[in-house]
C-alpha atoms as a PDB file:
ATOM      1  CA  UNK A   1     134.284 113.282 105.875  1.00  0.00           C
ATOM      2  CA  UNK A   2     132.014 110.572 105.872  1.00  0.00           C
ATOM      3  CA  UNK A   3     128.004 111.100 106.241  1.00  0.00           C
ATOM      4  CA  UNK A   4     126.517 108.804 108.507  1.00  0.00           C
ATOM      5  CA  UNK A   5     122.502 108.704 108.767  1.00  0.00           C
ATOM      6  CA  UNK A   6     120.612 107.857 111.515  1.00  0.00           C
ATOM      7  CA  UNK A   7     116.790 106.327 111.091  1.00  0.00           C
ATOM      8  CA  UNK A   8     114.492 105.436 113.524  1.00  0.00           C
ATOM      9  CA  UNK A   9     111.377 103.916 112.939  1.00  0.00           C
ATOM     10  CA  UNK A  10     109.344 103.876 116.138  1.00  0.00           C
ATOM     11  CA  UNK A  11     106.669 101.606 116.324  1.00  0.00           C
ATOM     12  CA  UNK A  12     103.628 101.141 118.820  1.00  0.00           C
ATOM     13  CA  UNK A  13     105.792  97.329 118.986  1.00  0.00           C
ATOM     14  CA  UNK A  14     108.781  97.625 118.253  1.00  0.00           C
ATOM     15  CA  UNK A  15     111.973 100.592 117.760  1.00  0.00           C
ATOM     16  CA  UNK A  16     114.077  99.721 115.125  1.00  0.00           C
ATOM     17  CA  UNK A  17     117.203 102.381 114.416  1.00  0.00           C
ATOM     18  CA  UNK A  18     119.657 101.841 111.637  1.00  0.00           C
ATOM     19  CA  UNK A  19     122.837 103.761 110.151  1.00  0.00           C
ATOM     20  CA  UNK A  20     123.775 103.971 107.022  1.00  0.00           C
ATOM     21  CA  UNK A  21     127.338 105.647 105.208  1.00  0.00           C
ATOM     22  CA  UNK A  22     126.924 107.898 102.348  1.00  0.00           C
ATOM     23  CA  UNK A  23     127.152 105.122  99.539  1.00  0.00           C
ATOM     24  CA  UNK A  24     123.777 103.345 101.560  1.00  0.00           C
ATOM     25  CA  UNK A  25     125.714 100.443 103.067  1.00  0.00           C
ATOM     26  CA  UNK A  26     123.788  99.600 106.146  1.00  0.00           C
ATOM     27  CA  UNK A  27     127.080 100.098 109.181  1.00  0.00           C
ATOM     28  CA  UNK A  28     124.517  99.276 112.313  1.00  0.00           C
ATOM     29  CA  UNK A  29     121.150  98.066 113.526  1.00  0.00           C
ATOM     30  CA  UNK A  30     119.235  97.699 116.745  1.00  0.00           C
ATOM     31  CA  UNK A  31     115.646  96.672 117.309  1.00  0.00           C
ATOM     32  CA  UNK A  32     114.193  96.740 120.745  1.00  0.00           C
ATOM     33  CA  UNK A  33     110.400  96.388 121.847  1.00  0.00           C
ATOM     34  CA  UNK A  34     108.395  99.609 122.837  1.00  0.00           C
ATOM     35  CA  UNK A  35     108.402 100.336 126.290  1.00  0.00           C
ATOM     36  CA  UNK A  36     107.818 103.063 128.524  1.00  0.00           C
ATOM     37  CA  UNK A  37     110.233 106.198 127.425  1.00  0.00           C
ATOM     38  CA  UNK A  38     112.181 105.733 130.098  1.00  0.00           C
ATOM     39  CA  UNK A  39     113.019 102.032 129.060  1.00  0.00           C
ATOM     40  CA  UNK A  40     113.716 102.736 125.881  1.00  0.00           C
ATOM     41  CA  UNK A  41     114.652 105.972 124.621  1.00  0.00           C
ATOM     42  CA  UNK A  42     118.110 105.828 126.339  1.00  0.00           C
ATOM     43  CA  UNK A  43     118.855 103.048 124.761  1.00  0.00           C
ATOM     44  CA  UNK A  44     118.230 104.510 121.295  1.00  0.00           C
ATOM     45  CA  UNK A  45     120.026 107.055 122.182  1.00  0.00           C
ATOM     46  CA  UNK A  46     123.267 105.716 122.838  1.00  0.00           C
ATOM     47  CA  UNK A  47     123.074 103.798 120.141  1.00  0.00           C
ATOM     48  CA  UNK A  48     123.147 106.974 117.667  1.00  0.00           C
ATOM     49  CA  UNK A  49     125.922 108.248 119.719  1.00  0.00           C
ATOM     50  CA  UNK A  50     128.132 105.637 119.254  1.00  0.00           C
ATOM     51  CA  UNK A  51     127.389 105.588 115.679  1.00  0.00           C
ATOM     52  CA  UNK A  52     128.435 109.127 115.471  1.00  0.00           C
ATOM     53  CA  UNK A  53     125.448 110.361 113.253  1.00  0.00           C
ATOM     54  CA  UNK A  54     125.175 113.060 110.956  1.00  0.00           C
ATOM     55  CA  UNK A  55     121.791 113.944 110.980  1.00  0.00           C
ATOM     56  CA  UNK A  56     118.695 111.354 112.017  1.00  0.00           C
ATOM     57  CA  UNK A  57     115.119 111.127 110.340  1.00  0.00           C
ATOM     58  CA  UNK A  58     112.377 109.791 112.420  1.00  0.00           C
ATOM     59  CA  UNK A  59     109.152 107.995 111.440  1.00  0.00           C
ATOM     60  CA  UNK A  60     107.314 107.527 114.653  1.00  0.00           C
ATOM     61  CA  UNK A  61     103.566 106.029 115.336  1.00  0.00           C
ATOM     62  CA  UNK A  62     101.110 109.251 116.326  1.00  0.00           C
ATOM     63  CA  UNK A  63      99.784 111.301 116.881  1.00  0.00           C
ATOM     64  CA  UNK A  64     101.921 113.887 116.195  1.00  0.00           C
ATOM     65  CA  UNK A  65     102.556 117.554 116.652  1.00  0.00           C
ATOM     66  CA  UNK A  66     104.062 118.483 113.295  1.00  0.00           C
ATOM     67  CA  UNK A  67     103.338 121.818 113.314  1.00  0.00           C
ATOM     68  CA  UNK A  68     107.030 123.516 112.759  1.00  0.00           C
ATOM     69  CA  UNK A  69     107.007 126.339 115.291  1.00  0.00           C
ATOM     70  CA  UNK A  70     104.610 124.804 118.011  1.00  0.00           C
ATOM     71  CA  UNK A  71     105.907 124.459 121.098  1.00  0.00           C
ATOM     72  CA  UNK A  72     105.096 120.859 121.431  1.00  0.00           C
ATOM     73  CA  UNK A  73     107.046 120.107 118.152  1.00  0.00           C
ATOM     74  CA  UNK A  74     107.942 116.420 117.126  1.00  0.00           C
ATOM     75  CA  UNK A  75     106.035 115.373 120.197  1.00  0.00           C
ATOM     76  CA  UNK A  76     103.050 112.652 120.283  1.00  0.00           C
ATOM     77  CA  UNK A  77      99.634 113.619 121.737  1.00  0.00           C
ATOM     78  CA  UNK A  78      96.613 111.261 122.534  1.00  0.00           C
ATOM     79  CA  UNK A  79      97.887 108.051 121.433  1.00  0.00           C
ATOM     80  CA  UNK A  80      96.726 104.949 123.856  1.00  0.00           C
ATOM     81  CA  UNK A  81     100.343 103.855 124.091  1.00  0.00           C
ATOM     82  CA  UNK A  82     100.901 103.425 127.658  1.00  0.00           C
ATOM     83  CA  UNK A  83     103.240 106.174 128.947  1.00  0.00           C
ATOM     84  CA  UNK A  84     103.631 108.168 125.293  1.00  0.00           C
ATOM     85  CA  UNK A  85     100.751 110.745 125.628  1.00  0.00           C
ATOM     86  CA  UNK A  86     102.501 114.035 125.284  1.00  0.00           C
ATOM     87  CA  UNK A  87     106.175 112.306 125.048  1.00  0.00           C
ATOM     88  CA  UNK A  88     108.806 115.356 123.788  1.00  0.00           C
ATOM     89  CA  UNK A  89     110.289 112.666 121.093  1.00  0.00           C
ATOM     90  CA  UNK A  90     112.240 115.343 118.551  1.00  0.00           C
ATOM     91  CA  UNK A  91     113.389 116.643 122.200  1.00  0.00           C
ATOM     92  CA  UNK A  92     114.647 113.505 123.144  1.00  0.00           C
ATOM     93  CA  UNK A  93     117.135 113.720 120.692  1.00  0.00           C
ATOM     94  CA  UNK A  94     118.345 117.073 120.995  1.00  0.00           C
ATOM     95  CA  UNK A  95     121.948 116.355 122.903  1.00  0.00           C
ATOM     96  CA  UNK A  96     123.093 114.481 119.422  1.00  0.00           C
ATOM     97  CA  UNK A  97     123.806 117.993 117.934  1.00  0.00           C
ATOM     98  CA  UNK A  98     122.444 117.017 114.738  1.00  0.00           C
ATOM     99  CA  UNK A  99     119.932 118.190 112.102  1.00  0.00           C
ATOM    100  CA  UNK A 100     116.447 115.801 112.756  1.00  0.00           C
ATOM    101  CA  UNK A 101     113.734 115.463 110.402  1.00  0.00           C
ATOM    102  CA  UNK A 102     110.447 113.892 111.526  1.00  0.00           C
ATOM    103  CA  UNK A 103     107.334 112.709 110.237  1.00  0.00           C
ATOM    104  CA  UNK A 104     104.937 109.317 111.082  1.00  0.00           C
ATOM    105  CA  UNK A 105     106.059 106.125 110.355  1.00  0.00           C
ATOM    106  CA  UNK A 106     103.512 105.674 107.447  1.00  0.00           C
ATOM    107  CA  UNK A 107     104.843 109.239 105.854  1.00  0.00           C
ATOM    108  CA  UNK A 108     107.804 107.609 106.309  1.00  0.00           C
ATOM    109  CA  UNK A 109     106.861 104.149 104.644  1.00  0.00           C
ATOM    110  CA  UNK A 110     105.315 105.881 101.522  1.00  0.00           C
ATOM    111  CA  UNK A 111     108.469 108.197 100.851  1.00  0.00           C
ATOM    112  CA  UNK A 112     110.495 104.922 100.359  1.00  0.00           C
ATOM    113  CA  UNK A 113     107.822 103.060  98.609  1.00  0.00           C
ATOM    114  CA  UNK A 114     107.407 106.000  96.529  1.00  0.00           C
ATOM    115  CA  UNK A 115     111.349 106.503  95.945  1.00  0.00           C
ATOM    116  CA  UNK A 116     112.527 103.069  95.492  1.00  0.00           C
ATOM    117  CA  UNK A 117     110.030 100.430  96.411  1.00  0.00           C
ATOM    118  CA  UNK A 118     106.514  99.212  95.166  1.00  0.00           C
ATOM    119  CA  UNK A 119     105.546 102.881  93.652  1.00  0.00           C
ATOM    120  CA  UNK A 120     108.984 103.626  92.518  1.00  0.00           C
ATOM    121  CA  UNK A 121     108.591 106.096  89.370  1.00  0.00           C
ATOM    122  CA  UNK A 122     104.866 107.341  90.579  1.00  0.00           C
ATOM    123  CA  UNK A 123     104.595 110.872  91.532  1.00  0.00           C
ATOM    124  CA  UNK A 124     101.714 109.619  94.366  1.00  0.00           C
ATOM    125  CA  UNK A 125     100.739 106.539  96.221  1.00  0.00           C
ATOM    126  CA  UNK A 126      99.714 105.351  99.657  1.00  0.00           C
ATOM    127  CA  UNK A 127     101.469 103.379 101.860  1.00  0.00           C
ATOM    128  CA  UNK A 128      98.935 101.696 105.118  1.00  0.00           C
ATOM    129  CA  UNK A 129      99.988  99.466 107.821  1.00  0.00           C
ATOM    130  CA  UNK A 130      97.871  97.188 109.409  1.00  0.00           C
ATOM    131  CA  UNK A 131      98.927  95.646 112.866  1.00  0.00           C
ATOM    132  CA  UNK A 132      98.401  96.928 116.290  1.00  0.00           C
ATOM    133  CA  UNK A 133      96.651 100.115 114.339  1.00  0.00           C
ATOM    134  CA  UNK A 134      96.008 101.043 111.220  1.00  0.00           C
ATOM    135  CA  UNK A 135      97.479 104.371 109.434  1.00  0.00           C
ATOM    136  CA  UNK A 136      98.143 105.282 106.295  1.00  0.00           C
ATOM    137  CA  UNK A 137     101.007 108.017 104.426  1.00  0.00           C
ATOM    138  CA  UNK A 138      99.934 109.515 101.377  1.00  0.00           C
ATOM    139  CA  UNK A 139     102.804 110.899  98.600  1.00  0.00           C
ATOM    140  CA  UNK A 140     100.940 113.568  96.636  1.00  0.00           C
ATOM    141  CA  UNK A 141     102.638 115.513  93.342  1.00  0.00           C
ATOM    142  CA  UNK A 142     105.955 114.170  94.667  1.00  0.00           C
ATOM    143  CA  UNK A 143     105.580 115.300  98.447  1.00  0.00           C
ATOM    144  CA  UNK A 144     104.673 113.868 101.426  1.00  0.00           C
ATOM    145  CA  UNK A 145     101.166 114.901 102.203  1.00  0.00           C
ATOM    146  CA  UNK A 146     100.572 117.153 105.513  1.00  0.00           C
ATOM    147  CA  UNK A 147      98.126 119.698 106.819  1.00  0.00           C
ATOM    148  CA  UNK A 148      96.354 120.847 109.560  1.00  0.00           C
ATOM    149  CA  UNK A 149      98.272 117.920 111.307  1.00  0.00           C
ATOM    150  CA  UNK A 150      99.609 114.765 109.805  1.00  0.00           C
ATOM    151  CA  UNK A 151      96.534 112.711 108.037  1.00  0.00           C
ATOM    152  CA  UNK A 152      95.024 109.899 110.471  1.00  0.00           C
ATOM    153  CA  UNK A 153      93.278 107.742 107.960  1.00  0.00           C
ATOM    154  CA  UNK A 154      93.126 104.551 110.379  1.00  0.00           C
ATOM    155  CA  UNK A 155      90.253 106.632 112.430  1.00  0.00           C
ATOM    156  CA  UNK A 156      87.962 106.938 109.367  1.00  0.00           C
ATOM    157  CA  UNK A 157      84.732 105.781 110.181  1.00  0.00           C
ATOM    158  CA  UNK A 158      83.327 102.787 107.969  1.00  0.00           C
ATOM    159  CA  UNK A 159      79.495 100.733 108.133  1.00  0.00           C
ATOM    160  CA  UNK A 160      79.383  97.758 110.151  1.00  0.00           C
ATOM    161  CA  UNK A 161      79.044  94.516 108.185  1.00  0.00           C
ATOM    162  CA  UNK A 162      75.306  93.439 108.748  1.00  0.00           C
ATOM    163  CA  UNK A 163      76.370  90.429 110.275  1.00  0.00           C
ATOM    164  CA  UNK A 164      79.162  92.057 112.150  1.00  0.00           C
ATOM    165  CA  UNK A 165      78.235  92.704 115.815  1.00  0.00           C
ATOM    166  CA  UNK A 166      81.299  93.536 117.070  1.00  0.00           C
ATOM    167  CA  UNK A 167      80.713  97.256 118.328  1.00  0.00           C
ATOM    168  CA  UNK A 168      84.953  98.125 117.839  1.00  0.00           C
ATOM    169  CA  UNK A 169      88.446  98.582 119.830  1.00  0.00           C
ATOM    170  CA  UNK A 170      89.377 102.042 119.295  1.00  0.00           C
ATOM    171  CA  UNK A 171      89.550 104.051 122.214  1.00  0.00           C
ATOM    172  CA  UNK A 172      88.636 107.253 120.755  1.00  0.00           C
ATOM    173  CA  UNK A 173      85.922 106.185 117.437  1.00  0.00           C
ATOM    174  CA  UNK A 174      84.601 102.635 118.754  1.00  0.00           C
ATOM    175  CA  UNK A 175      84.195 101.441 114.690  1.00  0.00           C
ATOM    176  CA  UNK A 176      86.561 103.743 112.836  1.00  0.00           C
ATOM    177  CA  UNK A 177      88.634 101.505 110.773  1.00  0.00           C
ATOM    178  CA  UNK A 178      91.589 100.665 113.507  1.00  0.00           C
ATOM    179  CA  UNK A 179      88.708  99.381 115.574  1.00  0.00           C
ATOM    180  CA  UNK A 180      87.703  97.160 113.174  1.00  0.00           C
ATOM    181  CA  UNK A 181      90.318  95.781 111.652  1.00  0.00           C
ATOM    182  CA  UNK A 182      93.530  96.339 113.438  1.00  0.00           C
ATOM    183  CA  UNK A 183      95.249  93.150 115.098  1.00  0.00           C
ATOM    184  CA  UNK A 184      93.884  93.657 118.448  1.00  0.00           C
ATOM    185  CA  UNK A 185      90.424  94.163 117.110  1.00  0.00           C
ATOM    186  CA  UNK A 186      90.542  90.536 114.960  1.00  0.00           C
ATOM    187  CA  UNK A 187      91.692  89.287 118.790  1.00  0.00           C
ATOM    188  CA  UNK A 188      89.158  90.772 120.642  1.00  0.00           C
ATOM    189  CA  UNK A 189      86.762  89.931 117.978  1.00  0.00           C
ATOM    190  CA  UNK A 190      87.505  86.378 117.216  1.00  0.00           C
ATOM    191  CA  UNK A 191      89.393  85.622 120.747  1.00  0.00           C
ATOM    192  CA  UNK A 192      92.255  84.510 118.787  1.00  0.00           C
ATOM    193  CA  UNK A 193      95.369  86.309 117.558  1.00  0.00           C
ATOM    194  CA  UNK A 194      95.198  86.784 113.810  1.00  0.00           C
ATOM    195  CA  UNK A 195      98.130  83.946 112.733  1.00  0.00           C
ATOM    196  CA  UNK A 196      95.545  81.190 114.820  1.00  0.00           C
ATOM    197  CA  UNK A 197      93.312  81.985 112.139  1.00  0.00           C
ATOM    198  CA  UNK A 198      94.845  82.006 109.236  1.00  0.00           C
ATOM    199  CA  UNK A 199      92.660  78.863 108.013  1.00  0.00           C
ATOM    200  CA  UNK A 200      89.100  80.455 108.778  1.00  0.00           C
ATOM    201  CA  UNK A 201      87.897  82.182 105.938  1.00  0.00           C
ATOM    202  CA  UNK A 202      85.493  84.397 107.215  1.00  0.00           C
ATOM    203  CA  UNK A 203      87.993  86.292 109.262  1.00  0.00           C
ATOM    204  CA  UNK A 204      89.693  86.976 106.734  1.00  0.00           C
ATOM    205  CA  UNK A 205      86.256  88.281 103.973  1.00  0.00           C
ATOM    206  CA  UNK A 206      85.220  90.218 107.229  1.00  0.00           C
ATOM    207  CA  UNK A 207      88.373  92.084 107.275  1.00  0.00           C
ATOM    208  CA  UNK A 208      88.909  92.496 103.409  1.00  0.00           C
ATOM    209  CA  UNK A 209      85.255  94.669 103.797  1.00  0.00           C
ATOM    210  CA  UNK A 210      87.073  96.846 106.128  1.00  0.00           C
ATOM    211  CA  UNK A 211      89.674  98.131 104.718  1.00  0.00           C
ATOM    212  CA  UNK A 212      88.653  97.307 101.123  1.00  0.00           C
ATOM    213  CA  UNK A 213      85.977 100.040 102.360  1.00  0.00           C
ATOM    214  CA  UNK A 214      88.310 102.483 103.972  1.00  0.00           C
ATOM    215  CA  UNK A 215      90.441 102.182 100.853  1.00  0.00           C
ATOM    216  CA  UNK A 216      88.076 102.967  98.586  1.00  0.00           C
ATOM    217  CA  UNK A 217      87.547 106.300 100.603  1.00  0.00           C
ATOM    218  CA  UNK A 218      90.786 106.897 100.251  1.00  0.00           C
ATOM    219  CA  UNK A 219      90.825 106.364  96.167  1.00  0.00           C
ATOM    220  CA  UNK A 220      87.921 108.664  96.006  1.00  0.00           C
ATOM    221  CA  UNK A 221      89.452 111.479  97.837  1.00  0.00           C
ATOM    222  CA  UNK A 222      93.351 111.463  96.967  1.00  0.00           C
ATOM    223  CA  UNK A 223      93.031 108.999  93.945  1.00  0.00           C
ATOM    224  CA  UNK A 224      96.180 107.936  94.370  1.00  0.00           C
ATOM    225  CA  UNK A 225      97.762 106.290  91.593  1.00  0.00           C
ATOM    226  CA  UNK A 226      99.097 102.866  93.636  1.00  0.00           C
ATOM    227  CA  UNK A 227      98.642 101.690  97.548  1.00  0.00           C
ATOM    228  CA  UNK A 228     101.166  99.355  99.002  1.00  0.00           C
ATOM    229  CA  UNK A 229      99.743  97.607 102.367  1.00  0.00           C
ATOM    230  CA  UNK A 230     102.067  96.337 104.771  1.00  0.00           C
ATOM    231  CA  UNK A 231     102.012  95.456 108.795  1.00  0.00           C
ATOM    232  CA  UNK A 232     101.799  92.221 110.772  1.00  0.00           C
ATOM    233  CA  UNK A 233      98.340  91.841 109.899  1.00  0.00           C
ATOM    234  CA  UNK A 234      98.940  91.746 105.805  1.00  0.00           C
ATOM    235  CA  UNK A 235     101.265  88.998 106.556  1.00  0.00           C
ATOM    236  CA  UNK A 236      97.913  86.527 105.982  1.00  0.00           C
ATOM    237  CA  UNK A 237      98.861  87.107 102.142  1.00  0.00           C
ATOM    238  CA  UNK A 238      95.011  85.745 101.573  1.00  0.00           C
ATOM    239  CA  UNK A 239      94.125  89.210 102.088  1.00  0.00           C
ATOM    240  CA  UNK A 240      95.120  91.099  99.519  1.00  0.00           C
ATOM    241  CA  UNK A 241      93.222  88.898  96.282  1.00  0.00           C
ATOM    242  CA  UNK A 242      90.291  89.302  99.036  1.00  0.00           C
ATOM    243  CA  UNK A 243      90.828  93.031  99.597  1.00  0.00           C
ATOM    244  CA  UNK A 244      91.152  93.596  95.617  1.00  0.00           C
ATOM    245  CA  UNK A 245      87.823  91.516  95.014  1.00  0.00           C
ATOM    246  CA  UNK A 246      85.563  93.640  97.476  1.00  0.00           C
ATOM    247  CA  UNK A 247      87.671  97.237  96.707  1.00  0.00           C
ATOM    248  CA  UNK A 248      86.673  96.387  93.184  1.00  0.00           C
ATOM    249  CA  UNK A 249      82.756  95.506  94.204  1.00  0.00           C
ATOM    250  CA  UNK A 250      82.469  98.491  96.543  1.00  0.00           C
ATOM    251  CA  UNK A 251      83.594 100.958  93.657  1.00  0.00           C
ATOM    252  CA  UNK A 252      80.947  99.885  91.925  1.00  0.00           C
ATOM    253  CA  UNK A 253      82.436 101.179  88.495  1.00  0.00           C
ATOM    254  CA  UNK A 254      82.622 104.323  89.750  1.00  0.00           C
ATOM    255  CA  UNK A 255      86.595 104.572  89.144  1.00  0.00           C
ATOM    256  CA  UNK A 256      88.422 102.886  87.254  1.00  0.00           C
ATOM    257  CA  UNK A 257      91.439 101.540  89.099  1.00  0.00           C
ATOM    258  CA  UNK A 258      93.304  99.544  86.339  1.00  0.00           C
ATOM    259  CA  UNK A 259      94.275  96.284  87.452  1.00  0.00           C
ATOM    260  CA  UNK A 260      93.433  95.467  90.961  1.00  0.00           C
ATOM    261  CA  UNK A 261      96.903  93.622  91.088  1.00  0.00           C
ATOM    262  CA  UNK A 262      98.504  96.390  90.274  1.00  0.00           C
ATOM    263  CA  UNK A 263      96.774  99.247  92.137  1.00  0.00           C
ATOM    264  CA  UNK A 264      96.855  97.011  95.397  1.00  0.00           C
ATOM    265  CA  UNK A 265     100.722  95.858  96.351  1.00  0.00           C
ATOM    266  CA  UNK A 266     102.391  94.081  99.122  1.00  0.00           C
ATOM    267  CA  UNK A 267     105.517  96.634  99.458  1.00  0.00           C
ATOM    268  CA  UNK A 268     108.479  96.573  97.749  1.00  0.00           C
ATOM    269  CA  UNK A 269     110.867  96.986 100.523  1.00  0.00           C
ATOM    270  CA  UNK A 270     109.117  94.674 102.316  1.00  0.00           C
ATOM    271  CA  UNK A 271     109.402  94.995 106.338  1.00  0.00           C
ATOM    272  CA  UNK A 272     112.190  97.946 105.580  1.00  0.00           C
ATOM    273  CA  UNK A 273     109.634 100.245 104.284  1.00  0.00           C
ATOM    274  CA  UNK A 274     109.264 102.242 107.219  1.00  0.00           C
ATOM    275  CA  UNK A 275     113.107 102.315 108.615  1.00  0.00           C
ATOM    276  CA  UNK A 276     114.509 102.998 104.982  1.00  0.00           C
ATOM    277  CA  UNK A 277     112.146 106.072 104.879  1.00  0.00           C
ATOM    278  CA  UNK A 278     113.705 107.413 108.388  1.00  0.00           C
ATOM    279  CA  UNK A 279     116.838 106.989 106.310  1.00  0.00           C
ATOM    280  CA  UNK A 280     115.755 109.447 103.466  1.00  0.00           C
ATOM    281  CA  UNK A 281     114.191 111.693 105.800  1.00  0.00           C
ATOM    282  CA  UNK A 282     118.071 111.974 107.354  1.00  0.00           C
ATOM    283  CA  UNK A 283     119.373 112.507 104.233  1.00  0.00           C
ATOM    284  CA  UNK A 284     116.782 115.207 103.921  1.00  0.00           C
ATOM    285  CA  UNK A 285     117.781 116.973 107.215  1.00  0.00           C
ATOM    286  CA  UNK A 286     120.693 117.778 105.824  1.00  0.00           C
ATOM    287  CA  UNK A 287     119.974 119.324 102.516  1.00  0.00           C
ATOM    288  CA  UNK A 288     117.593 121.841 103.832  1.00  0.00           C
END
């Protein structure tokens, strides 16, 4: 019989599900913007059902209860997204009949960069989105790294640039990294959306300090051995010889990264990252 795997890759934006057979060939595809639940979900939904799925893997934006044996299981807690807080997604999918396996959408991301993308052959790397937030999935020894709860590296806190007075978008941390440098925080900043700015350098410097500083946090706590960046915002490819350049000055010689080009990648799989990791997170389901 034929295995057919589900993925879903649910955005803050955007949904996008796929299916794939059991030789990888890609059999359907929807992508529809991210509503309310009850605007989207049945749509998604019916879509797997008329695929006739074997198992689905979900990489969804957080956070998320990924505590195996909570009640609240596969659900999302306090994110902003209007009409999400507390949303029972795993549950959602329950009258499919088939095994699920879920993580975030960065997890997600780095598990395919990690198994056949920019990090393909590493046994760790980091995989960070930056768009309408900023997260990051970590592969450590092999695995996907969890814990307590799922790591929420876009809420790190980082030091204002001293002639930054932008006090931050985030909800929850004011100047964490998200509300620094996430899309909606280069609008609010700037008053423009990040593509009308593509010329203006200092946008662009300004943001490289963000998450060149966030990322070095990250090197100094997992050191991992490659980080692919991805997200609408990384598609101003100026960034990532500017985020190399001040990475590099803010280590300080502290660590010894290799070559910057190398250490910091645009991903492999390109805007598939996070939809072909729902895809090995399906085929997952079913081996366990």
């Amino acid at each position: 019989m034929e295995q057919r795997y589900g993925g879903l890759e649910a955005g803050g934006t955007k949904m996008v599900c796929a299916v794939v057979d059991d030789k990888g060939q890609w059999i359907d595809r929807l992508t529809i913007p991210t509503k309310r639940p009850t605007e989207t979900m049945s749509q998604i939904v019916e879509f797997f059902k008329r695929n006739d799925i074997t198992s689905l893997g979900i990489g969804s934006f957080g956070p998320l209860d990924l505590k195996e044996g909570s009640p609240t299981y596969g659900s999302l807690a306090s994110t902003p997204k209007e009409g999400w807080e507390g949303y029972p997604l795993l549950q959602a999918f329950a009258e499919l009949h088939v095994p699920i396996k879920i993580t975030t959408d960065v997890n997600g991301a780095a598990l395919a960069e990690a198994t056949k993308g920019a990090a393909k052959g590493l046994d760790s790397c980091m995989y960070i989105t930056v768009g309408t937030g900023i997260g990051a999935g970590a592969v450590v020894n092999g695995t996907v790294l969890d814990g307590l709860t799922h790591p929420e590296m876009g809420h790190i806190p980082v030091q204002r640039h001293p002639e930054d007075i932008y006090e931050g978008k985030c909800p929850y941390h004011g100047g964490c990294v998200e509300g620094m440098a996430a899309g909606p925080a280069i609008q609010d900043r700037w008053g423009k959306a990040g593509i009308e700015l593509a010329a203006d350098q200092n946008v662009w410097e300004l943001e490289a300090y963000y998450l060149a500083q966030a990322i070095a946090a990250y090197t100094f706590v997992l050191s991992p051995k490659r980080i692919v960046i991805g997200g609408g915002v990384m598609k101003q490819e100026q960034l990532y010889p500017l985020i190399r350049a001040s990475l590099v000055k803010q280590l300080n010689n502290y660590v010894d990264i290799g070559n910057p080009n190398e250490y910091i990648v645009a991903p492999g799989l390109g805007d598939n990252a996070g939809i072909e990791g729902a895809i090995l997170l399906a085929k997952q389901a079913v081996q366990t």
